[in-house]
Protein backbone atom coordinates (compact mmCIF):
# COMPACT_ATOMS: atom_id res chain seq x y z
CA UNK A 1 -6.90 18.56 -7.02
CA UNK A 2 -7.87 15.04 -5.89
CA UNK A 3 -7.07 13.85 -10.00
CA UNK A 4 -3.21 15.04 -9.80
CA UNK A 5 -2.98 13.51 -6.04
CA UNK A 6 -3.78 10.30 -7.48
CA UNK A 7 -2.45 10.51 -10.42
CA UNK A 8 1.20 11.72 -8.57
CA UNK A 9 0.74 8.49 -5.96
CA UNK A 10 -0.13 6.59 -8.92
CA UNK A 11 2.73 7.71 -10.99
CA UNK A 12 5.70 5.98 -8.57
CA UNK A 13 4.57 1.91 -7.88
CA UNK A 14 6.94 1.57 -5.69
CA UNK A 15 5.97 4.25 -3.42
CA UNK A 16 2.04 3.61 -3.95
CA UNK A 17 1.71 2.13 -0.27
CA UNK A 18 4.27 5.00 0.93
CA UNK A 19 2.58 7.69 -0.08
CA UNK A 20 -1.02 6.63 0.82
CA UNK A 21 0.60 6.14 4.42
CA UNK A 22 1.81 9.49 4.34
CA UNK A 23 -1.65 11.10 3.81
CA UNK A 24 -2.83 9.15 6.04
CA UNK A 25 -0.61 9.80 8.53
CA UNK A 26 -0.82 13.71 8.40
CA UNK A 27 -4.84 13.13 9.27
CA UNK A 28 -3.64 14.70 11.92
CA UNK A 29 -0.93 17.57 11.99
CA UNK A 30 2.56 16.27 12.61
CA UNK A 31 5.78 17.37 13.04
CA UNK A 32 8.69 16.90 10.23
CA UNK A 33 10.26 14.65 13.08
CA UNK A 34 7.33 12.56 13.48
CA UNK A 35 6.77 12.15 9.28
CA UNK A 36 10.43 11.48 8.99
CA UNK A 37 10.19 9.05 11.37
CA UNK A 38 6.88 7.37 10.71
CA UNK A 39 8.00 7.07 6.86
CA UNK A 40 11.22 5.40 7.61
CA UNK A 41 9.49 2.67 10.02
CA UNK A 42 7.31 1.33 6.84
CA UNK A 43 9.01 -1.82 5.59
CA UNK A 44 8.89 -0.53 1.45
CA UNK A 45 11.36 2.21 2.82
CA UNK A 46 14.34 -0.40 3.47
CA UNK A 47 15.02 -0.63 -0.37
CA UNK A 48 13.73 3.47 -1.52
CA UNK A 49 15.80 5.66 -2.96
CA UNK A 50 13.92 8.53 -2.33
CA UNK A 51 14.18 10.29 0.84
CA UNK A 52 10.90 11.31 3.43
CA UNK A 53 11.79 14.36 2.62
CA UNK A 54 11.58 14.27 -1.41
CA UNK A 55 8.64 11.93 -0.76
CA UNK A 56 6.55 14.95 1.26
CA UNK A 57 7.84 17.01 -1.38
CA UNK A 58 5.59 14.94 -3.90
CA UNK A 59 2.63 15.41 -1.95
CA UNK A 60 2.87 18.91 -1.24
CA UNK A 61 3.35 19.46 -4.85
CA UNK A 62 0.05 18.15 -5.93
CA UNK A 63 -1.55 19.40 -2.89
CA UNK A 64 -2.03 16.51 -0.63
CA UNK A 65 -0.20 17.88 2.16
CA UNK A 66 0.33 20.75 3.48
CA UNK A 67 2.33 23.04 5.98
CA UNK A 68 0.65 24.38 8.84
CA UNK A 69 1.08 26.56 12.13
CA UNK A 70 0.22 24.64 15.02
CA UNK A 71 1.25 27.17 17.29
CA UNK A 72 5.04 28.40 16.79
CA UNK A 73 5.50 25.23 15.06
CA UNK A 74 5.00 23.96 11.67
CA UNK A 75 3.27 21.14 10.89
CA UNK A 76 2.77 18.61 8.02
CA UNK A 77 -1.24 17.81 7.42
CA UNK A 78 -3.39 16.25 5.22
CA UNK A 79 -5.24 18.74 2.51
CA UNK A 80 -8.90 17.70 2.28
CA UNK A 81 -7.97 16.48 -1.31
CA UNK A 82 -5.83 14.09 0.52
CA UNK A 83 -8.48 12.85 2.60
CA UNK A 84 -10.53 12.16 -0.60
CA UNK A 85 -7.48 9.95 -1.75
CA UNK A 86 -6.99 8.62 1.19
CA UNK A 87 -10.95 7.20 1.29
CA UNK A 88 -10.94 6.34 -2.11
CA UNK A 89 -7.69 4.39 -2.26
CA UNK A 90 -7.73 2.62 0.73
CA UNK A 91 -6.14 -1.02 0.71
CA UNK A 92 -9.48 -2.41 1.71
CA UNK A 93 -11.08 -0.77 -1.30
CA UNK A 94 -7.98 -1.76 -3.90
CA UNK A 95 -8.36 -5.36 -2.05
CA UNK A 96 -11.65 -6.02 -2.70
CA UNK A 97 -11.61 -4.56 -6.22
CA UNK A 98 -8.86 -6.88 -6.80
CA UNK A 99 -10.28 -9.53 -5.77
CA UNK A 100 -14.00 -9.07 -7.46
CA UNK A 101 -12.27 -8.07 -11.01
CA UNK A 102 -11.55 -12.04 -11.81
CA UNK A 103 -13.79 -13.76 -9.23
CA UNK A 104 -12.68 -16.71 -10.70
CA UNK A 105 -9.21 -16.22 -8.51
CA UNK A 106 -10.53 -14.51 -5.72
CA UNK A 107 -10.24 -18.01 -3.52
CA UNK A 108 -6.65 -18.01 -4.29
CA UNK A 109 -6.10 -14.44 -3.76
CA UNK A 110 -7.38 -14.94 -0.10
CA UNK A 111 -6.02 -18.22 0.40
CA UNK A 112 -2.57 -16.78 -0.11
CA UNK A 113 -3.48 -13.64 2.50
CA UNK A 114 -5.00 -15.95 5.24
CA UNK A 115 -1.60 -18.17 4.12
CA UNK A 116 1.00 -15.17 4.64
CA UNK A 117 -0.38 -13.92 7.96
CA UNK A 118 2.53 -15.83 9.23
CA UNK A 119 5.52 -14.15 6.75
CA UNK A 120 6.27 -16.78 3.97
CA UNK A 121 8.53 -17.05 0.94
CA UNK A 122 7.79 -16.92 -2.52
CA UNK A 123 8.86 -20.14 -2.55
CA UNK A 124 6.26 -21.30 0.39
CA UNK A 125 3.57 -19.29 -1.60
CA UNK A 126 4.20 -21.24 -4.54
CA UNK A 127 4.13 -24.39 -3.18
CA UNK A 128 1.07 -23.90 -1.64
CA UNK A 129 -0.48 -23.31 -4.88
CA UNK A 130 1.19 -26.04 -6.40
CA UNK A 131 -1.49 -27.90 -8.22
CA UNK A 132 -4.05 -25.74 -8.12
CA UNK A 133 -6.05 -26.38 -11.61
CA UNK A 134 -7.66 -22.68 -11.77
CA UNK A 135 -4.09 -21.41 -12.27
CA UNK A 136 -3.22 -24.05 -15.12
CA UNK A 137 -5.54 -23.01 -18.09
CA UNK A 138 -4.19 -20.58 -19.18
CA UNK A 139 -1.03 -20.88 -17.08
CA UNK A 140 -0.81 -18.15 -14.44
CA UNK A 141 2.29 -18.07 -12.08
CA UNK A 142 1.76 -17.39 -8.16
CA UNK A 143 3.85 -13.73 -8.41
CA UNK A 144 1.00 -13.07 -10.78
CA UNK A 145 -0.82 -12.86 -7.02
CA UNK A 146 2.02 -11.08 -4.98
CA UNK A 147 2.43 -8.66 -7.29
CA UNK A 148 -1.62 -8.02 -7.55
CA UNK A 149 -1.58 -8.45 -3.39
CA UNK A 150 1.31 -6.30 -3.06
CA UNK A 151 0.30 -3.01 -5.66
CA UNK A 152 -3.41 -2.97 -3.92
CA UNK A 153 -2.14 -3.27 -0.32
CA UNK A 154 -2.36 -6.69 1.06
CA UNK A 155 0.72 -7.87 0.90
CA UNK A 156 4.19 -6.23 2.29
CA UNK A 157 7.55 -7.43 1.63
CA UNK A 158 9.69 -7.59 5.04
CA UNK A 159 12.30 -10.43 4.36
CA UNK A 160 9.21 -12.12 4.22
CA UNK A 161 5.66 -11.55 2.58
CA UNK A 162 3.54 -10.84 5.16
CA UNK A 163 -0.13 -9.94 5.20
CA UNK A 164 -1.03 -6.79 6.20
CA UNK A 165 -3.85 -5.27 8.60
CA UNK A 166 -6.09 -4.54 5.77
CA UNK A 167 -5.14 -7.68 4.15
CA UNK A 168 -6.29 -9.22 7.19
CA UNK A 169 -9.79 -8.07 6.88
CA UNK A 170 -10.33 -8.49 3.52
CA UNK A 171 -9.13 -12.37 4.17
CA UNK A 172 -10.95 -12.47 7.25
């Protein structure tokens, strides 16, 4: 069960982040209200084209969530295969894998967290590694580190990049 959950947030890039919220948001059981709303307040909704809806769809699918009776109401919660995703992809976890895959970038990985906890451009970020020999043989371009930042959870776009809480600690 945990395989097709991961495979199923794997499977849609752009909804990685989204969908790792969502399980772990339904930790605890929550009302379609509350998911609808909680989903829509995460800043890689303001350009989806899926719906909440289609989203808990996903994860219901694969089992990852689930519909329970809390009461007379139902309720949206986590599966315990969920949980297990949720542990074992946890931005921290992608962050620091990141990061200790090509040590030999791992300073400018965290410089450009610690450098986005203020939102910056990609313009700002790539000034501010301007110059910076590890990058020039072979030639790797800054997005080459939003991109990375961004897909393993350190980095959200908002208008701005901006690091994220477990960006934060991972830069800390």
């Amino acid at each position: 069960m945990e395989k097709k959950i991961l495979e199923r947030v794997s499977a849609e890039p752009a909804y990685r982040l989204v969908l790792y919220k969502i399980l772990k948001f339904c930790a605890t059981p929550r009302s379609a209200a509350e998911v609808e709303d909680e989903i829509r307040s995460f800043p890689e909704m303001k350009t989806a084209i899926h719906s909440p809806n289609v989203l808990l769809r996903w994860l219901e699918k694969v089992g990852g969530v689930e519909r329970v009776a809390v009461g007379e109401e139902e309720r949206w919660q986590t599966t315990e295969a969920g949980k297990k995703v949720v542990e074992t992809q946890a931005p921290r976890m992608r962050l620091r894998e990141l990061i200790s895959q090509e040590p030999v970038y791992s300073d400018v990985y965290t410089q450009v967290l610690r450098f986005c906890e203020i939102p910056k451009t990609r313009t700002e970020i790539e000034e501010l590694l301007q110059g910076n020999p590890v990058l020039e043989n072979p030639k790797v371009y800054p997005t080459f580190f939003i991109q990375g930042l961004e897909a393993a959870g350190g980095l959200e776009w908002n208008g701005k990049w901006r690091t994220t809480e477990a960006g934060k600690g991972v830069a800390g």
